[in-house]
PDB file of N, CA and C in Angstrom:
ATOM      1  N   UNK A   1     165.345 116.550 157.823  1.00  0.00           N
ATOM      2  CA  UNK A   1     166.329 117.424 158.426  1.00  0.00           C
ATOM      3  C   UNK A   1     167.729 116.910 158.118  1.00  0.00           C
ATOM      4  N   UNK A   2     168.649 117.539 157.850  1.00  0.00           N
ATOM      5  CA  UNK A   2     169.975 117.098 157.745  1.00  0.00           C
ATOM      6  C   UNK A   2     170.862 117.513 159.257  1.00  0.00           C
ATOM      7  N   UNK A   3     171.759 117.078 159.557  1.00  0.00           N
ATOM      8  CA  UNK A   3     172.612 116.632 160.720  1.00  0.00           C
ATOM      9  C   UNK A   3     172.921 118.668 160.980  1.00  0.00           C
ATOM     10  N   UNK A   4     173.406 119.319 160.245  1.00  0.00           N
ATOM     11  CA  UNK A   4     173.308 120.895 160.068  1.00  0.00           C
ATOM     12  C   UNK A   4     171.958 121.419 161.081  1.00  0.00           C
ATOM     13  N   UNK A   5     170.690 120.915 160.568  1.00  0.00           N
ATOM     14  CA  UNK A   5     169.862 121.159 160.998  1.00  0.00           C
ATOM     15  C   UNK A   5     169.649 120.886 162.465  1.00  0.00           C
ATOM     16  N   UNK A   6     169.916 119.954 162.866  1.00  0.00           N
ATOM     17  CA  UNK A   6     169.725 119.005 164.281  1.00  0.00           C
ATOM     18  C   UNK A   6     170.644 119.677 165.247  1.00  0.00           C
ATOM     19  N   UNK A   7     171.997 120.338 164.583  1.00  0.00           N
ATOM     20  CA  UNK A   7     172.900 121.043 165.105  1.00  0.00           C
ATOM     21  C   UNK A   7     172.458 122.372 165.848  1.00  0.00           C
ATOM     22  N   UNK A   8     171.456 123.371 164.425  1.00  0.00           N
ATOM     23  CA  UNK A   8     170.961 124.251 165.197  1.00  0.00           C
ATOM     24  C   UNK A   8     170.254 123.885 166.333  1.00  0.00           C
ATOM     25  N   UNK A   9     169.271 122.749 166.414  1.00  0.00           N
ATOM     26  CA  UNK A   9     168.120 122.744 166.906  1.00  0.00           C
ATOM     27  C   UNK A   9     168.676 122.830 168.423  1.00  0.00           C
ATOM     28  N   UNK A  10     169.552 122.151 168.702  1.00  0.00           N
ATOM     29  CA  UNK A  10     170.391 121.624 169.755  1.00  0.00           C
ATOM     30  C   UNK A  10     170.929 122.689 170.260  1.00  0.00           C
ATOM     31  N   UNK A  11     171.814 123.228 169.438  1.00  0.00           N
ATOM     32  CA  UNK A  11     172.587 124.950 170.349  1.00  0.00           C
ATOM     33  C   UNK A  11     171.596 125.777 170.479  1.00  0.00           C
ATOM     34  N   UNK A  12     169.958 125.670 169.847  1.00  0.00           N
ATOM     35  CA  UNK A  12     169.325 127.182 170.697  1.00  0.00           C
ATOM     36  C   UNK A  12     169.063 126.530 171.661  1.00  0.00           C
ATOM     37  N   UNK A  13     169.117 125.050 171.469  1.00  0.00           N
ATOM     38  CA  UNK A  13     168.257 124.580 173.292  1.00  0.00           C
ATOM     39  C   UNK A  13     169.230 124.965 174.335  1.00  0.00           C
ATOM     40  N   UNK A  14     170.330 124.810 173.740  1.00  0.00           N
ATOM     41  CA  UNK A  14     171.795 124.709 175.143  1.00  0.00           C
ATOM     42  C   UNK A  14     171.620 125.942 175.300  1.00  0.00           C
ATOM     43  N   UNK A  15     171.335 127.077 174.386  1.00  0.00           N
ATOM     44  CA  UNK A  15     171.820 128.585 174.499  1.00  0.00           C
ATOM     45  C   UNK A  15     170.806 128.804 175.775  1.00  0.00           C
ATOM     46  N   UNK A  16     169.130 128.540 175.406  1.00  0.00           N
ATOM     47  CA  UNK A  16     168.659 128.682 175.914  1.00  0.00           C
ATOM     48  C   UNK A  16     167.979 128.133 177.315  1.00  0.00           C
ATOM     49  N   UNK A  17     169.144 126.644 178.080  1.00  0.00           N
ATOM     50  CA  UNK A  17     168.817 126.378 178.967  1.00  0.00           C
ATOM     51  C   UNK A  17     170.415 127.177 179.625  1.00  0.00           C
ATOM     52  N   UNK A  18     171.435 128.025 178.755  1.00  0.00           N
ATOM     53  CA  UNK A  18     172.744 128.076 179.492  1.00  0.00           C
ATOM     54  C   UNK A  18     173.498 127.362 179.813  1.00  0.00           C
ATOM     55  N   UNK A  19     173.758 126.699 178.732  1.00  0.00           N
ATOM     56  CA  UNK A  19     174.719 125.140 178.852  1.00  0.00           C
ATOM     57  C   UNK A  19     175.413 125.431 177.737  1.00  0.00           C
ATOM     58  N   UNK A  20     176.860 124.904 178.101  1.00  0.00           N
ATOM     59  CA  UNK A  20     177.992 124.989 177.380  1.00  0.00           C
ATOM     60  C   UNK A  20     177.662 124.512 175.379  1.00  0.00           C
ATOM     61  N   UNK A  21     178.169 125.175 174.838  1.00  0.00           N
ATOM     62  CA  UNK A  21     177.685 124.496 173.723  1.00  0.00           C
ATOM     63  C   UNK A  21     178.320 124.112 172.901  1.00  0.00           C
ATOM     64  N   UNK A  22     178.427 122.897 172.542  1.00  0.00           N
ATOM     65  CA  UNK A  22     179.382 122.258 172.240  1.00  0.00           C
ATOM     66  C   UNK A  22     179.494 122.739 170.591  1.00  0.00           C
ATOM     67  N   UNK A  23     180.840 122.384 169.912  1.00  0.00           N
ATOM     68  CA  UNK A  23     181.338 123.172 168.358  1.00  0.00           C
ATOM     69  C   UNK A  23     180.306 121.754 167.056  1.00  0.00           C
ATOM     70  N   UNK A  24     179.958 122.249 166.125  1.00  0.00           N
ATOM     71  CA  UNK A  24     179.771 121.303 165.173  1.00  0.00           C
ATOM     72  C   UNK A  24     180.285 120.106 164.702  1.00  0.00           C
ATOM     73  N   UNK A  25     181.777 120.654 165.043  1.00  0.00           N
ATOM     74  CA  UNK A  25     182.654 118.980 164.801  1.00  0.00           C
ATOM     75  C   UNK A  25     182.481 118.351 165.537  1.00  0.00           C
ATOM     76  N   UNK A  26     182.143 118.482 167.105  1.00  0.00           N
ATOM     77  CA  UNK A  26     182.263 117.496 168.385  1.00  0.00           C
ATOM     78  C   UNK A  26     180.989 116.711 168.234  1.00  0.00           C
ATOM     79  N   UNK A  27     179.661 117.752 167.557  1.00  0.00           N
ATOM     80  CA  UNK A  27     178.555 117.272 167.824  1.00  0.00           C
ATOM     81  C   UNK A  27     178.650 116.515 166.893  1.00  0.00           C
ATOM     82  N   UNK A  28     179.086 116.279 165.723  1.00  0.00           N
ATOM     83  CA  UNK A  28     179.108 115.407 164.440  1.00  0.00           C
ATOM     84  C   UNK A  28     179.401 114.168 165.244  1.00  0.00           C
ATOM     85  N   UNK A  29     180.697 114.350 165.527  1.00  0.00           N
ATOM     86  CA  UNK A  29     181.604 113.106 165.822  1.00  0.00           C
ATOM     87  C   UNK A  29     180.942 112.004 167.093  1.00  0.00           C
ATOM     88  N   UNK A  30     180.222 113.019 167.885  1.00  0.00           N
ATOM     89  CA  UNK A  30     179.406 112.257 169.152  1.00  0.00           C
ATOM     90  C   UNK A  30     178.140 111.626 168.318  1.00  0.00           C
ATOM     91  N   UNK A  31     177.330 112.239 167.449  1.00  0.00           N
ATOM     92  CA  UNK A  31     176.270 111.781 167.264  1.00  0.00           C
ATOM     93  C   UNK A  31     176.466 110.555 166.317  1.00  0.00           C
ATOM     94  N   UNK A  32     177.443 110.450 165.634  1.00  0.00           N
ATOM     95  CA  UNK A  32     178.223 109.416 164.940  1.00  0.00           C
ATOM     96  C   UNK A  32     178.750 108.331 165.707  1.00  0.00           C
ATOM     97  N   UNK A  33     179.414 108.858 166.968  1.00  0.00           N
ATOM     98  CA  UNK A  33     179.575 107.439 167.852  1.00  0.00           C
ATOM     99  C   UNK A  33     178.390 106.896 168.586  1.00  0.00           C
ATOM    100  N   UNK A  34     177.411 107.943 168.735  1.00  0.00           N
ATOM    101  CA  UNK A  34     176.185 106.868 169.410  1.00  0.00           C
ATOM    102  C   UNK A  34     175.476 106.450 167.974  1.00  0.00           C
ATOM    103  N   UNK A  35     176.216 105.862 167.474  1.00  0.00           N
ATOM    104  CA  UNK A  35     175.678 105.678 166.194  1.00  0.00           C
ATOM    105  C   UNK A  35     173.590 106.172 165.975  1.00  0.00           C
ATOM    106  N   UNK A  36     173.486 107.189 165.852  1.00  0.00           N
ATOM    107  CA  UNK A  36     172.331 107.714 165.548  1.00  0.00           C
ATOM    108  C   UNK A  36     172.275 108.148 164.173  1.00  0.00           C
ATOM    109  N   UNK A  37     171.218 108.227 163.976  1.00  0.00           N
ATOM    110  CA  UNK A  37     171.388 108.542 162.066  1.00  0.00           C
ATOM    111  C   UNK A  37     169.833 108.925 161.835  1.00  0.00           C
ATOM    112  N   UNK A  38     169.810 109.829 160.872  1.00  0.00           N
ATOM    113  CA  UNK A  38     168.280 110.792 160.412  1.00  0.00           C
ATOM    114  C   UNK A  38     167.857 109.986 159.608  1.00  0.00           C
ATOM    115  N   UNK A  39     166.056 109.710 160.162  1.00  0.00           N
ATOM    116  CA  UNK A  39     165.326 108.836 159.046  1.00  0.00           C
ATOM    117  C   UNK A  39     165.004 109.724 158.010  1.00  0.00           C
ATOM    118  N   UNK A  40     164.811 108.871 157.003  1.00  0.00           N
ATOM    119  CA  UNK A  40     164.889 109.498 155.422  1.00  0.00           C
ATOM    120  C   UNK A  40     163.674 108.696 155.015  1.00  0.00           C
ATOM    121  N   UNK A  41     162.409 109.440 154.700  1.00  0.00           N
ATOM    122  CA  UNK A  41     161.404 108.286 154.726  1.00  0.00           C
ATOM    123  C   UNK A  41     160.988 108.346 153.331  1.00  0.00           C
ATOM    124  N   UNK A  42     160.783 107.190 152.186  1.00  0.00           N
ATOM    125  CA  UNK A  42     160.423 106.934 150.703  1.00  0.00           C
ATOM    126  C   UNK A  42     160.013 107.924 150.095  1.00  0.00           C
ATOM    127  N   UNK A  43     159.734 108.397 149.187  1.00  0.00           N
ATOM    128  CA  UNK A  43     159.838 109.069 148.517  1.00  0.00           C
ATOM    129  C   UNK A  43     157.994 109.397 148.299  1.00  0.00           C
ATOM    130  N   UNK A  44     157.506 107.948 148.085  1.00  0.00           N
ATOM    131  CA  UNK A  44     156.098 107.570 147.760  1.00  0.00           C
ATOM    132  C   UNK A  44     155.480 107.696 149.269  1.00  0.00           C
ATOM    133  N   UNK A  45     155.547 107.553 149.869  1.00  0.00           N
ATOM    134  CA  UNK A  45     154.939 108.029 151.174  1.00  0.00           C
ATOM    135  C   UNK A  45     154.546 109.463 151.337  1.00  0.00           C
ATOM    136  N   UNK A  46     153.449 109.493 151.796  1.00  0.00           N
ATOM    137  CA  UNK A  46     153.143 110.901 152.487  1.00  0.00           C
ATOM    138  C   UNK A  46     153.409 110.920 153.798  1.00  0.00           C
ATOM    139  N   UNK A  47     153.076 111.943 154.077  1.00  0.00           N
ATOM    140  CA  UNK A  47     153.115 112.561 155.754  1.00  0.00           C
ATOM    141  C   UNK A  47     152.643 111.839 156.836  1.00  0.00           C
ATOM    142  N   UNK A  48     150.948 111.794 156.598  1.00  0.00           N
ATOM    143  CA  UNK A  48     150.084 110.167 157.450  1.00  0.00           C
ATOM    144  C   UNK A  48     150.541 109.539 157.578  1.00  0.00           C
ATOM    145  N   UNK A  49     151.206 109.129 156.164  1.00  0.00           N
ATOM    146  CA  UNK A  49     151.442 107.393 156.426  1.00  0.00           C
ATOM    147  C   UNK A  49     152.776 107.155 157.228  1.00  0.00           C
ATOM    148  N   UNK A  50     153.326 108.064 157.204  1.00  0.00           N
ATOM    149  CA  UNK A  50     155.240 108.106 158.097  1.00  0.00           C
ATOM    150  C   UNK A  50     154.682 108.589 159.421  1.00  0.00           C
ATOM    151  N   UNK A  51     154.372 108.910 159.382  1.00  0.00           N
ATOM    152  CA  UNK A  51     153.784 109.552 160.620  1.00  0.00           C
ATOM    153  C   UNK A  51     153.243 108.092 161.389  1.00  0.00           C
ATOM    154  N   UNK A  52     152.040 107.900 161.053  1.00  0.00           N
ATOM    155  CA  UNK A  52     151.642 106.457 161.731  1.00  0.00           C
ATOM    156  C   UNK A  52     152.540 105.546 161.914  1.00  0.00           C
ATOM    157  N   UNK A  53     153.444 105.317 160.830  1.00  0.00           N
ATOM    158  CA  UNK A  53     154.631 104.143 161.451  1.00  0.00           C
ATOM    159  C   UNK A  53     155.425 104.315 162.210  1.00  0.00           C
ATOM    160  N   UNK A  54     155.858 105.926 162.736  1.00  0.00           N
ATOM    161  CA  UNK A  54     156.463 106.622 163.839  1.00  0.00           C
ATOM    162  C   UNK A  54     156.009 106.464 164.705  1.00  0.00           C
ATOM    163  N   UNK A  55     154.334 106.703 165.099  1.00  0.00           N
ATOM    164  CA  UNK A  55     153.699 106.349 166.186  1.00  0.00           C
ATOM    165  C   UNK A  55     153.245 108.002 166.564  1.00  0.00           C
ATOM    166  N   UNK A  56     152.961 109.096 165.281  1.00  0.00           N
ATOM    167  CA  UNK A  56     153.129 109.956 165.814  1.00  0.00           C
ATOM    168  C   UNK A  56     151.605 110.642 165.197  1.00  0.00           C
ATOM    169  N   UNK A  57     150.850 109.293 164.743  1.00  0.00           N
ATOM    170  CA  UNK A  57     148.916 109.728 163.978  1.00  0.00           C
ATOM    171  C   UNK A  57     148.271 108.515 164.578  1.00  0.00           C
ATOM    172  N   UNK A  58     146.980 109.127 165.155  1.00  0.00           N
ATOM    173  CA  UNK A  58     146.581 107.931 165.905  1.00  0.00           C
ATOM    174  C   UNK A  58     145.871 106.994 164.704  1.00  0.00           C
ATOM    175  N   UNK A  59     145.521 105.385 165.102  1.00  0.00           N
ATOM    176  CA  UNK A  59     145.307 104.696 164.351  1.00  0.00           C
ATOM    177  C   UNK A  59     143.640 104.919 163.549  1.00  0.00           C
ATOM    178  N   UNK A  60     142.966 105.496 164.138  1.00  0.00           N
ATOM    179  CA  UNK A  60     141.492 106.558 163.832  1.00  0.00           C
ATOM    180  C   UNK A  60     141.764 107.290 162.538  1.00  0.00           C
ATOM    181  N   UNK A  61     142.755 108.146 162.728  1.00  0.00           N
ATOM    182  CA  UNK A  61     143.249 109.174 161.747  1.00  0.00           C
ATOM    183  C   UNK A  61     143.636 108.598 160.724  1.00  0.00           C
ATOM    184  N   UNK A  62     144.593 107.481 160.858  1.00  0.00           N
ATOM    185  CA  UNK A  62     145.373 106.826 159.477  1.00  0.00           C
ATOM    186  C   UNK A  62     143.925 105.912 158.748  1.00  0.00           C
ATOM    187  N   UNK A  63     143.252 105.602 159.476  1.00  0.00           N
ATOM    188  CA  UNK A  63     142.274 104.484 159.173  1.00  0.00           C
ATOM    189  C   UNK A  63     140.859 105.248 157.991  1.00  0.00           C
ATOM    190  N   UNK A  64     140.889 106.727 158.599  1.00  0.00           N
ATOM    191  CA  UNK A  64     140.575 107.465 157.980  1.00  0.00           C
ATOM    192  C   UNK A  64     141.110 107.867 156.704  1.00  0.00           C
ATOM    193  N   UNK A  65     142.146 108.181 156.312  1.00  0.00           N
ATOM    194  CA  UNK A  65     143.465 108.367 155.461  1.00  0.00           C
ATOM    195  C   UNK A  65     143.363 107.285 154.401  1.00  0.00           C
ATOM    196  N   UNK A  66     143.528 106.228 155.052  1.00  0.00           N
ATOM    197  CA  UNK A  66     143.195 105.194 154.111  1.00  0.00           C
ATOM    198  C   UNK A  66     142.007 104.787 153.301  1.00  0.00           C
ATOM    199  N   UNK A  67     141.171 104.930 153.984  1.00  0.00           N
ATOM    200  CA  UNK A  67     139.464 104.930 152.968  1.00  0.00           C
ATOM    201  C   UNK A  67     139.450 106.310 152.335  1.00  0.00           C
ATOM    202  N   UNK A  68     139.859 107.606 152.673  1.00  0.00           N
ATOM    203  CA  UNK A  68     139.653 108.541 151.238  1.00  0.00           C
ATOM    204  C   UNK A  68     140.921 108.108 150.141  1.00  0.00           C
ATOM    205  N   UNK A  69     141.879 107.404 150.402  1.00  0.00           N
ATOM    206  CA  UNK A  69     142.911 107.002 149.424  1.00  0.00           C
ATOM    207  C   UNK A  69     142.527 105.809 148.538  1.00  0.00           C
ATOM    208  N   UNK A  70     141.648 105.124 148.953  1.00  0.00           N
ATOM    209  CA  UNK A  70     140.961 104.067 148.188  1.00  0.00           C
ATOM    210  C   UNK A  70     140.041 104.425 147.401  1.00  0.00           C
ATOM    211  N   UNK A  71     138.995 105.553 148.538  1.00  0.00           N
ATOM    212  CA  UNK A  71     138.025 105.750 147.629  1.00  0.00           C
ATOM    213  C   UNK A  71     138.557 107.005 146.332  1.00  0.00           C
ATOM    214  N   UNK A  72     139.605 107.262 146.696  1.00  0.00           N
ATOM    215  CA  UNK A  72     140.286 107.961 145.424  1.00  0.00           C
ATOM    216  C   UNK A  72     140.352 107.526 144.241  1.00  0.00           C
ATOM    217  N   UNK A  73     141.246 106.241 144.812  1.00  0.00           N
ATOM    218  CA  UNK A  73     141.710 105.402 143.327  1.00  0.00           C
ATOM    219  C   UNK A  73     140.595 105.075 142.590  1.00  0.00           C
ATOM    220  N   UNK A  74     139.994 104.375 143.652  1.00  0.00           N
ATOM    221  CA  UNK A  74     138.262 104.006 143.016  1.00  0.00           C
ATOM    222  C   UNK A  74     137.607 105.012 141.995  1.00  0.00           C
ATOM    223  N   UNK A  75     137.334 106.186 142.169  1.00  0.00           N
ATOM    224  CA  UNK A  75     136.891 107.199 141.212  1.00  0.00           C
ATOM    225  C   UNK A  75     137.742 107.247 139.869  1.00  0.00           C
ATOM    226  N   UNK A  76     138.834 106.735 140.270  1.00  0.00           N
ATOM    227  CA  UNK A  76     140.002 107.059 139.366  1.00  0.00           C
ATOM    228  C   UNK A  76     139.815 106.146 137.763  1.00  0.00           C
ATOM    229  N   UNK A  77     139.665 105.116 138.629  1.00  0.00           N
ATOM    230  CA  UNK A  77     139.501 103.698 137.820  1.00  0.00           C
ATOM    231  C   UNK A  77     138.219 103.880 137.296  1.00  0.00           C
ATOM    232  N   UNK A  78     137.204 104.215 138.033  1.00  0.00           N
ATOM    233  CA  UNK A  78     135.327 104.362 137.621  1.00  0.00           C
ATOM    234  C   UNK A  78     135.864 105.557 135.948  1.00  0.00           C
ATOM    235  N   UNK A  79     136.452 106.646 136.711  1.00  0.00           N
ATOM    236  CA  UNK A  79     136.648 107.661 135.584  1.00  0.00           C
ATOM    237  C   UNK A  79     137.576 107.041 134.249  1.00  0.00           C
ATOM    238  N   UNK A  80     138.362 106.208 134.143  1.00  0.00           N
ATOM    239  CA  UNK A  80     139.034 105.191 133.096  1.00  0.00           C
ATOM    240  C   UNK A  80     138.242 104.847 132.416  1.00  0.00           C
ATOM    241  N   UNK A  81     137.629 104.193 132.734  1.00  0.00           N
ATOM    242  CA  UNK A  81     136.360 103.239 132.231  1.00  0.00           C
ATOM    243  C   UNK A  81     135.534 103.541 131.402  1.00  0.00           C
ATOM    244  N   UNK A  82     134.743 104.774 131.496  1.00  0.00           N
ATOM    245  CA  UNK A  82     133.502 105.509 130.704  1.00  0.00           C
ATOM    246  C   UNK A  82     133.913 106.236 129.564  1.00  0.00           C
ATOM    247  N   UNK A  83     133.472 106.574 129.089  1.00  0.00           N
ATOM    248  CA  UNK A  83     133.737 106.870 127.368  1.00  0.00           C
ATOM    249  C   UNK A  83     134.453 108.431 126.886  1.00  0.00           C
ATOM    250  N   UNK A  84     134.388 109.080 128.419  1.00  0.00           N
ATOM    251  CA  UNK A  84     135.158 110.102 128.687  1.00  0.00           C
ATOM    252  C   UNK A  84     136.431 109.912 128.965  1.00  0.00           C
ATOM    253  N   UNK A  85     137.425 110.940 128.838  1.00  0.00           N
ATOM    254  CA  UNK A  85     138.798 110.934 129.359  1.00  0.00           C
ATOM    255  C   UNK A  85     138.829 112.066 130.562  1.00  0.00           C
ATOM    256  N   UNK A  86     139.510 111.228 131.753  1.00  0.00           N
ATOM    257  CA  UNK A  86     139.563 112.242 132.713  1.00  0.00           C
ATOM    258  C   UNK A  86     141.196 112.971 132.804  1.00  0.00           C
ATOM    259  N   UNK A  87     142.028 113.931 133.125  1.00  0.00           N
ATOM    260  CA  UNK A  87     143.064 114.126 133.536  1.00  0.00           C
ATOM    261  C   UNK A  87     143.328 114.738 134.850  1.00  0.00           C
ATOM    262  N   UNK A  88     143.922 113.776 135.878  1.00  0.00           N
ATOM    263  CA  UNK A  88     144.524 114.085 136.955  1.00  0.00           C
ATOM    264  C   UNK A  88     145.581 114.375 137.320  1.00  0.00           C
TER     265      UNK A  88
END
């Protein structure tokens, strides 16, 4: 999300609890002094895996995640190997 984004998210909430709503510049400038800032997560990461370090996939799920990602590579490497060429 970019800071634009967080902006909307924020004025439909105010609109919709009926609270004053504050202009884009104010909200910039406040969210800048509580020094807060949007995580930007690697590039090489997926979803699971940001997710779990957020605290937001239980450790079952990621643990899961992780053995079909192994047993991925694994096929990957098995398929290297044999006298065929695979393309993924």
């Amino acid at each position: 999300m970019s800071l634009a984004d967080v902006y909307r998210v924020y004025k439909s909430f105010a609109i919709n609890k009926e609270y004053k709503v504050a202009g884009i510049k104010y909200f910039t400038k406040v969210f800048n002094q509580m020094n807060y800032a949007l995580f930007r997560p690697k590039k090489d990461q997926c979803d699971t895996c940001v997710g779990f370090d957020t605290q937001n996939v239980s450790a079952g799920e990621y643990q899961k995640h992780i053995q079909r990602k192994n047993e991925a590579r694994e096929a990957k490497q098995n398929d290297k190997k044999g006298p065929k060429k695979m393309i993924t």
